[in-house]
N, C-alpha and C. Protein backbone atom coordinates (compact mmCIF):
# COMPACT_ATOMS: atom_id res chain seq x y z
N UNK A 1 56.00 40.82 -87.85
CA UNK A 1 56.23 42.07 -88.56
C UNK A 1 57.60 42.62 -88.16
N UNK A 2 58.42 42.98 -89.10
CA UNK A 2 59.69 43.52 -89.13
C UNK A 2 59.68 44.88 -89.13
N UNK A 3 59.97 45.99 -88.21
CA UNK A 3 59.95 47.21 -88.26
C UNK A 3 60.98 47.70 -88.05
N UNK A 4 61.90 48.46 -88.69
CA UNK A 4 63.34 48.98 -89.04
C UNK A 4 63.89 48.04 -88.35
N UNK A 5 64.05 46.76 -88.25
CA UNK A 5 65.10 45.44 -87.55
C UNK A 5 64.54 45.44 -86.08
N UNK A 6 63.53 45.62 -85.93
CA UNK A 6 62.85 45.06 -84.50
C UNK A 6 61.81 44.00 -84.88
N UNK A 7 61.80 43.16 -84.31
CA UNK A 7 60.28 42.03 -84.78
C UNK A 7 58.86 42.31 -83.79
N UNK A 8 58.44 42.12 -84.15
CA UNK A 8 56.89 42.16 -83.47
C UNK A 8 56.18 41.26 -83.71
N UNK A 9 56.37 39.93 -83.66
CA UNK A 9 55.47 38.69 -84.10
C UNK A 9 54.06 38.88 -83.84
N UNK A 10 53.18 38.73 -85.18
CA UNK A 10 51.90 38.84 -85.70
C UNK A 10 50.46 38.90 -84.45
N UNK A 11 50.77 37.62 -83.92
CA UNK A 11 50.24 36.97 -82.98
C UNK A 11 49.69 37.57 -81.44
N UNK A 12 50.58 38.79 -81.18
CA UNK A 12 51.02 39.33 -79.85
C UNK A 12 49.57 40.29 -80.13
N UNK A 13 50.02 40.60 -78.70
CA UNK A 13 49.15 42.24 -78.26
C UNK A 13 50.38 42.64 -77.69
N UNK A 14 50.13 44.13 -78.55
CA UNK A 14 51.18 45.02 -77.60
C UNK A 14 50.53 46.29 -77.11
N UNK A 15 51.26 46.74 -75.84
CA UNK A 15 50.90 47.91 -74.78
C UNK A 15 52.09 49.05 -75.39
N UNK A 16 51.49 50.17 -75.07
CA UNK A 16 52.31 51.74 -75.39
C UNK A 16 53.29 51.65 -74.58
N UNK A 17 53.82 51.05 -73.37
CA UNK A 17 54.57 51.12 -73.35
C UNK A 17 56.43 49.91 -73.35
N UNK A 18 56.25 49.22 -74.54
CA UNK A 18 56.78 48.39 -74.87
C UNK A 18 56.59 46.96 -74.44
N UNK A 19 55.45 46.28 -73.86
CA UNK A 19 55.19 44.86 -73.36
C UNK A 19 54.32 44.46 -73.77
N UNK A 20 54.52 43.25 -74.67
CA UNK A 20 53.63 42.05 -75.45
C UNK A 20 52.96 41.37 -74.62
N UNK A 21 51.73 41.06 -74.90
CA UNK A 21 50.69 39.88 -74.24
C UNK A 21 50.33 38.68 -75.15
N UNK A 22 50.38 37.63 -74.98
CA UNK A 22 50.02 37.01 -75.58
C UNK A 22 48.65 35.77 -75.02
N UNK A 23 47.50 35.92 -75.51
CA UNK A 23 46.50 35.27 -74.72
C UNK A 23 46.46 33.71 -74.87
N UNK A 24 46.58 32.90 -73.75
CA UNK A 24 46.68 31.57 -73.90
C UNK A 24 45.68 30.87 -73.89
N UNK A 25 45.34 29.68 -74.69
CA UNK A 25 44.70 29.10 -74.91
C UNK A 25 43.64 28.62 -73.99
N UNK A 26 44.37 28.84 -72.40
CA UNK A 26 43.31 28.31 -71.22
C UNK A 26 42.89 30.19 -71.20
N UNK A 27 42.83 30.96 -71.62
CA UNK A 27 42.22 32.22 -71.40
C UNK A 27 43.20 33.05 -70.84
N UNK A 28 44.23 32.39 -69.64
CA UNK A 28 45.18 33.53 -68.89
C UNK A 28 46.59 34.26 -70.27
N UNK A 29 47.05 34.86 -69.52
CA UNK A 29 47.95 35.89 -70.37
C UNK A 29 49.48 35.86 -70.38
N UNK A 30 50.25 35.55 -71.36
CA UNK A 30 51.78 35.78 -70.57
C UNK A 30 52.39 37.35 -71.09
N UNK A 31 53.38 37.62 -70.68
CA UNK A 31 53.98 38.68 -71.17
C UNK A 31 54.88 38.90 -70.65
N UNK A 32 55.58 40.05 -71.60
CA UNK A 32 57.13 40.22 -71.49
C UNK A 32 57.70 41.58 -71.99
N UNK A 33 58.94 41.56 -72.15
CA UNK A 33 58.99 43.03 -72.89
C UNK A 33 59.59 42.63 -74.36
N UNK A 34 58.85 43.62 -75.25
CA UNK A 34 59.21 43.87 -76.52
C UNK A 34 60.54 43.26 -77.01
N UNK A 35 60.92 43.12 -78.30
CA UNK A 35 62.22 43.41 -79.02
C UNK A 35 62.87 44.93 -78.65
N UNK A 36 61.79 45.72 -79.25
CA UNK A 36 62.14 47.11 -79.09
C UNK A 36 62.76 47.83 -77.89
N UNK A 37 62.09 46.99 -76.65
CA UNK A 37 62.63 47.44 -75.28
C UNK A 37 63.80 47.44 -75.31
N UNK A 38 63.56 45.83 -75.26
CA UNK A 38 64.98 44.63 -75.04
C UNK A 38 66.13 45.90 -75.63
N UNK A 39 65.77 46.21 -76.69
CA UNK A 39 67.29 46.58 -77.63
C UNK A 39 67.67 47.98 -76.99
N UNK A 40 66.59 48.59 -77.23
CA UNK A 40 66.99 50.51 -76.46
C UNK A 40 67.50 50.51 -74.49
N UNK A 41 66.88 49.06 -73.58
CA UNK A 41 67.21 49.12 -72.47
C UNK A 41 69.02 48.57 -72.47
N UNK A 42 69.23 47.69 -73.77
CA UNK A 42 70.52 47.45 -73.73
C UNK A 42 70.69 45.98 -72.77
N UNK A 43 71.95 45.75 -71.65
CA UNK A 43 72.01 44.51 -71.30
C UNK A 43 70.95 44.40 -69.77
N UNK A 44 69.81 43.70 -70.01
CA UNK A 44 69.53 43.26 -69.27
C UNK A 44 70.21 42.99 -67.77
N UNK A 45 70.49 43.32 -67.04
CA UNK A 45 71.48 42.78 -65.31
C UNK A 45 70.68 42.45 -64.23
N UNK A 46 69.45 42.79 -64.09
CA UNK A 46 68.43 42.43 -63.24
C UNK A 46 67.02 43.19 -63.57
N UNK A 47 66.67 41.91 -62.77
CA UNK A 47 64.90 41.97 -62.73
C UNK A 47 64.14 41.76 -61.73
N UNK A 48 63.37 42.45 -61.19
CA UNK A 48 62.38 42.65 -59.55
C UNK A 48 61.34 41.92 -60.46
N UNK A 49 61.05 40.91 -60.42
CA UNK A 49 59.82 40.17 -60.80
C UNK A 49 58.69 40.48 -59.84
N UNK A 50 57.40 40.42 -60.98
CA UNK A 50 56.19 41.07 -60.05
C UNK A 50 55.61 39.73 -58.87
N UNK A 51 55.54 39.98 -58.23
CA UNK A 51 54.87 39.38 -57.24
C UNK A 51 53.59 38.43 -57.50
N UNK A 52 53.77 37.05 -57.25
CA UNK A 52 52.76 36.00 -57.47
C UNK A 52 52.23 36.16 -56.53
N UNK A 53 50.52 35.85 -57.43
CA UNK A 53 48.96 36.39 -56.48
C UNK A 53 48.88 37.70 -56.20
N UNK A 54 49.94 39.30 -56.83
CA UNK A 54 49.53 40.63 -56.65
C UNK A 54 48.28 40.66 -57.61
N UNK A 55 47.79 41.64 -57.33
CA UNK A 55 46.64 42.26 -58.09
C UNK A 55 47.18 43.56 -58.66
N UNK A 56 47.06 43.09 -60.56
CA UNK A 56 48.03 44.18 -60.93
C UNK A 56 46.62 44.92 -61.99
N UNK A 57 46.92 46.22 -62.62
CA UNK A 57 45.87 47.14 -63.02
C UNK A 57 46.57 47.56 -64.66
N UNK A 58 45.72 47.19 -65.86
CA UNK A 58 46.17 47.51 -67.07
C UNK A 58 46.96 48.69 -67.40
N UNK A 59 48.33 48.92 -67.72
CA UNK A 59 49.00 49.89 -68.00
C UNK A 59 49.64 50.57 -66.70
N UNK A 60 49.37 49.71 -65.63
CA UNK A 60 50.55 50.11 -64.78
C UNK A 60 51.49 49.54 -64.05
N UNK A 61 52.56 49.90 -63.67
CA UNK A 61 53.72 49.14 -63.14
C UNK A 61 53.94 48.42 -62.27
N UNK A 62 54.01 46.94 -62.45
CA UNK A 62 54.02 45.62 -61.69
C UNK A 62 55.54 45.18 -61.04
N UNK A 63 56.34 45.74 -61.50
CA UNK A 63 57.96 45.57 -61.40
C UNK A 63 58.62 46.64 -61.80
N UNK A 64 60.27 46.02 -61.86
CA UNK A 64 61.16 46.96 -62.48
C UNK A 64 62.68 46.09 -62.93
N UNK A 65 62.96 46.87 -63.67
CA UNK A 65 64.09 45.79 -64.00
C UNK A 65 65.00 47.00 -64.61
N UNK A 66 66.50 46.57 -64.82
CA UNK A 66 67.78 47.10 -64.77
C UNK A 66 68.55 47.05 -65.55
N UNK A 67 69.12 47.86 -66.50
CA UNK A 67 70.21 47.46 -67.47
C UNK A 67 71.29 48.50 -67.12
N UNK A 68 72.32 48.33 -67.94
CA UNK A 68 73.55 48.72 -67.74
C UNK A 68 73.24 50.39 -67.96
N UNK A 69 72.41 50.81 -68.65
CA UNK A 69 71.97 52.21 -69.25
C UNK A 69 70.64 53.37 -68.20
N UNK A 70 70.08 51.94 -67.89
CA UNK A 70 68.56 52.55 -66.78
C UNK A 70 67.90 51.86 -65.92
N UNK A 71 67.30 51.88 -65.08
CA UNK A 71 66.35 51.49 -64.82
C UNK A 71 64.98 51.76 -64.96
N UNK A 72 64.04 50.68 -65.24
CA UNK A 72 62.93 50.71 -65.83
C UNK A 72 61.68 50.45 -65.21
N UNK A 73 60.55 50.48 -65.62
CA UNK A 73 59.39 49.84 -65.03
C UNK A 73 59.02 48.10 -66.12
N UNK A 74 58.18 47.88 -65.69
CA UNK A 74 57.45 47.07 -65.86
C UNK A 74 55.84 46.92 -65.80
N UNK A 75 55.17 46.97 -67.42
CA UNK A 75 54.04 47.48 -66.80
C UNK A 75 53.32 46.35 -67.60
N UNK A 76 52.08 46.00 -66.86
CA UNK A 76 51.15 45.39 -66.96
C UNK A 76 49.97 45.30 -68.10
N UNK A 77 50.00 44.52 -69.00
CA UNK A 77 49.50 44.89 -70.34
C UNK A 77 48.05 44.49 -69.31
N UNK A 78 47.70 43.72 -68.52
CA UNK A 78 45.90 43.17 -68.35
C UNK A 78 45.88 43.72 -66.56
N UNK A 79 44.71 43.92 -66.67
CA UNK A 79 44.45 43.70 -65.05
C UNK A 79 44.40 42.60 -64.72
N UNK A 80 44.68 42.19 -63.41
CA UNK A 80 43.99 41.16 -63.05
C UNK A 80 44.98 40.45 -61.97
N UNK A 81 45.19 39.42 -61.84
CA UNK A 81 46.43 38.34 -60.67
C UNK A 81 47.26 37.93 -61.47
N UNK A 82 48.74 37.88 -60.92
CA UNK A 82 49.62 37.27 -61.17
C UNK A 82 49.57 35.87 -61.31
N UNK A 83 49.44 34.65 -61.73
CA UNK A 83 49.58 33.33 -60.96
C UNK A 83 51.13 32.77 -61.72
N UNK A 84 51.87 33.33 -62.40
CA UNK A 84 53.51 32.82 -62.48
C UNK A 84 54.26 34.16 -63.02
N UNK A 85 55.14 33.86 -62.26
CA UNK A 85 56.17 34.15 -63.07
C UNK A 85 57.72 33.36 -63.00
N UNK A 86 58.27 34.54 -64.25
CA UNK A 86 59.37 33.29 -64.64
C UNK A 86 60.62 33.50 -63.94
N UNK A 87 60.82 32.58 -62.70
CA UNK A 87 61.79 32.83 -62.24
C UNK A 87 63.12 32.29 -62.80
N UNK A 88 63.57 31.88 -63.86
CA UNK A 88 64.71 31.49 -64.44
C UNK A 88 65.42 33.15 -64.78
N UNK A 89 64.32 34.35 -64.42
CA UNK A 89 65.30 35.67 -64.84
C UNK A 89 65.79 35.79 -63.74
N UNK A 90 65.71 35.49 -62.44
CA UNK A 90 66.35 36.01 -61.19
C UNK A 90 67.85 35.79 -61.47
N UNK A 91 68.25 34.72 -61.76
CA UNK A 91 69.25 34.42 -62.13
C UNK A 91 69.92 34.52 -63.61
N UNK A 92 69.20 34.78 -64.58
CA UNK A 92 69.66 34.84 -65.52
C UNK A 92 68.67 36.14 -66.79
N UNK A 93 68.94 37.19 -66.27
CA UNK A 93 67.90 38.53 -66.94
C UNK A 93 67.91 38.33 -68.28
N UNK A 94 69.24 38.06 -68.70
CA UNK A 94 69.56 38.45 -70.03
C UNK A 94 68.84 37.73 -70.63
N UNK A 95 68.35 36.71 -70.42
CA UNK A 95 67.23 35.99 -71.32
C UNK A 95 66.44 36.61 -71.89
N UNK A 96 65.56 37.76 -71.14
CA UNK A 96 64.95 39.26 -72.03
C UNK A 96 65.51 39.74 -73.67
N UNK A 97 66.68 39.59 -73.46
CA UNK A 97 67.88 40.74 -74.62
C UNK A 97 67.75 39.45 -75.72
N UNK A 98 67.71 37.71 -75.02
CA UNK A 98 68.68 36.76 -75.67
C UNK A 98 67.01 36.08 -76.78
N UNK A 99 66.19 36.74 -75.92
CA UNK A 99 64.92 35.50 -76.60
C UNK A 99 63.85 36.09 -75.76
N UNK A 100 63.43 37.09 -76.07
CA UNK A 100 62.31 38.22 -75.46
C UNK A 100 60.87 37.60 -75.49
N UNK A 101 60.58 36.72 -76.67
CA UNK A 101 59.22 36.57 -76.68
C UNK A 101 59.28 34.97 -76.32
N UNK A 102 60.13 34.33 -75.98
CA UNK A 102 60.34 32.66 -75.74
C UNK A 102 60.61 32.87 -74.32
N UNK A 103 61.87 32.24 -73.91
CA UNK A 103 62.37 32.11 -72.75
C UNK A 103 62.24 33.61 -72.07
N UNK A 104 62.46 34.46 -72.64
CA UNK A 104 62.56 36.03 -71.49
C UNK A 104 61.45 36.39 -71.28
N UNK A 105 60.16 35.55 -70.99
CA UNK A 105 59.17 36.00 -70.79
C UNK A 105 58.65 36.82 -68.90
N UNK A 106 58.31 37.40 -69.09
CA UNK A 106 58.26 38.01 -67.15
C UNK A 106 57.05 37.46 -66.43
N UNK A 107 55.92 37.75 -66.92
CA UNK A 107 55.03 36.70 -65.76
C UNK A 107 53.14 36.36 -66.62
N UNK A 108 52.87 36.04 -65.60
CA UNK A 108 51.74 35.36 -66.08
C UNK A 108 50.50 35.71 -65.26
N UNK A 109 49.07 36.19 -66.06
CA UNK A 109 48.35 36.85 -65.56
C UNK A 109 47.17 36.27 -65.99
N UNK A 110 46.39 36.15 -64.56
CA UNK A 110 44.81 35.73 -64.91
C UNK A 110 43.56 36.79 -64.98
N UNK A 111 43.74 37.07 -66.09
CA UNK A 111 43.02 38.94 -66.72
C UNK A 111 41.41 38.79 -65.53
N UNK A 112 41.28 40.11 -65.36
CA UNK A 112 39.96 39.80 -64.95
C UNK A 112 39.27 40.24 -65.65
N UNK A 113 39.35 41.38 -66.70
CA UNK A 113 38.40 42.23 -67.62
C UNK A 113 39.27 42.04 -68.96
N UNK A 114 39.13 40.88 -69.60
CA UNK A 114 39.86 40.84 -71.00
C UNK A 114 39.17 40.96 -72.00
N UNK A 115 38.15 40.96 -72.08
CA UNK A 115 37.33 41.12 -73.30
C UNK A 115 37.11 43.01 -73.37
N UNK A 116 37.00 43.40 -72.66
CA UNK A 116 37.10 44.92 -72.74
C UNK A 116 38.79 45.80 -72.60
N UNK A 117 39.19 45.00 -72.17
CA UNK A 117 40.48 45.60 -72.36
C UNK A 117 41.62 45.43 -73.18
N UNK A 118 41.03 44.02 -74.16
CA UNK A 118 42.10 44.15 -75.22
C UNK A 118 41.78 45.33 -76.36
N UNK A 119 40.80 46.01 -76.60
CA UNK A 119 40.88 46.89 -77.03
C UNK A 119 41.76 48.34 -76.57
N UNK A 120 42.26 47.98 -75.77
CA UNK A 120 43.42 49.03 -75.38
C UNK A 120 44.64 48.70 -75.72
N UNK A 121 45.07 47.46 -76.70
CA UNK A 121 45.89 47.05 -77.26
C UNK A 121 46.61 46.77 -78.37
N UNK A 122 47.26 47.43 -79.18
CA UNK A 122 47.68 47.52 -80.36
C UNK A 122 47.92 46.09 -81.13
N UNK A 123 47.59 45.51 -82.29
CA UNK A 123 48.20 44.82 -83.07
C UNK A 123 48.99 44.82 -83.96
N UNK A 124 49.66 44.09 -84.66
CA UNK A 124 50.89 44.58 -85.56
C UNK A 124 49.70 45.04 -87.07
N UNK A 125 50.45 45.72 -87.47
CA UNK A 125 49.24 46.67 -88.82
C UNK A 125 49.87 48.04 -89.25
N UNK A 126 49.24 48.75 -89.76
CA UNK A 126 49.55 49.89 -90.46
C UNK A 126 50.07 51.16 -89.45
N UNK A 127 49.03 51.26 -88.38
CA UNK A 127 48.46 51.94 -87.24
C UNK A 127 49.68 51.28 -86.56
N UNK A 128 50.09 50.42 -86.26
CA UNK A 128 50.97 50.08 -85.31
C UNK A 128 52.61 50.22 -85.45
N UNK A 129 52.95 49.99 -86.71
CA UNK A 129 53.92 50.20 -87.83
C UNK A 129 54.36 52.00 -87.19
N UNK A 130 53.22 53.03 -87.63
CA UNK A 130 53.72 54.22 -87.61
C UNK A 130 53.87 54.32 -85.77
N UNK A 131 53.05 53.99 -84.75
CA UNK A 131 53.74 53.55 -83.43
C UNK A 131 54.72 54.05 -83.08
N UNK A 132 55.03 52.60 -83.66
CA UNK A 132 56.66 52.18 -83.54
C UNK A 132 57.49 52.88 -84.34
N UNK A 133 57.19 53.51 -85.48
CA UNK A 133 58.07 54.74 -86.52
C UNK A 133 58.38 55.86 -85.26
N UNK A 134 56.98 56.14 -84.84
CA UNK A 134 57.42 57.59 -83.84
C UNK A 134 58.37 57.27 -82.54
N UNK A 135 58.02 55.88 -82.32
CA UNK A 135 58.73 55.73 -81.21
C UNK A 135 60.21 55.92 -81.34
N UNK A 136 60.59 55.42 -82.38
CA UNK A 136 62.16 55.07 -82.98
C UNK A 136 62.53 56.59 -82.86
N UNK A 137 61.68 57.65 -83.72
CA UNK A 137 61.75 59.09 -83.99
C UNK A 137 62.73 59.24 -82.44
N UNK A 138 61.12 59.44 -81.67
CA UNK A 138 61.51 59.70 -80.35
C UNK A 138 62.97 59.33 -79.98
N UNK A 139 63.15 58.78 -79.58
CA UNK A 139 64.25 57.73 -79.60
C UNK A 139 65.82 58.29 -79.81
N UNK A 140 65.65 58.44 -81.30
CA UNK A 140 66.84 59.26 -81.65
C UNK A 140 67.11 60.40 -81.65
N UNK A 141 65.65 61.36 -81.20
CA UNK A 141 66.01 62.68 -81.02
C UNK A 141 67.02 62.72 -79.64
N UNK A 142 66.55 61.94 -78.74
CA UNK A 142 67.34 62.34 -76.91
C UNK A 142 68.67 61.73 -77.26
């Protein structure tokens, strides 16, 4: 789904506050941040990757990462353990900005409560569309 020139591929789960999940086929989770992030955080320069084997909690902050404009959080679309993440950003962030939902992916999570908590997760749709309308709103008012 194309929303004023941001993509949101069909497929994803997304969290309120800009990070896609996508559920893998063996059941665990990857995720990353948005198009939408990617573009409003600007250039990517670093990333505190979350910690493999933490125990992280749906909708809250597992990391943080850095652009030329802010620094940010990183938040956790599932509860549950870390078991990867992608360390090719330590060295190279911009992969986020360059290919957000491919290569800039941030880490990998073995959900412990996923069947109840993807309902705390938006899909691309009508409902999700206006979202992302207010968000943009937001956005350009500051």
């Amino acid at each position: 789904m194309n929303i004023e020139n941001y993509e949101f591929p069909d497929d994803l789960y997304y969290e309120k506050n800009h990070y896609w999940a996508k559920i893998l086929d063996d059941g665990n989770v990857l995720f990353g941040a948005t198009d939408y992030f990617q573009k409003m955080a600007g250039e990517i320069v670093y990333i505190e990757l979350p910690m493999k084997g933490a125990k992280v909690e749906q909708g809250k902050s597992v990391s943080s990462l850095e652009s030329g404009k802010w620094v940010g959080r990183v938040f956790s679309p599932f509860s549950g353990e870390i078991i990867e993440v992608n360390n090719e950003l330590e060295d190279s962030p911009e992969l986020i900005n360059e290919s957000c939902y491919t290569e800039g992916w941030i880490g990998k999570i073995k959900p412990s409560n996923k069947d109840a908590e993807i309902a705390n997760l938006l899909k691309t749709g009508a409902d999700f569309e206006k979202f992302i309308k207010e968000e943009i709103e937001k956005n350009v008012k500051k």
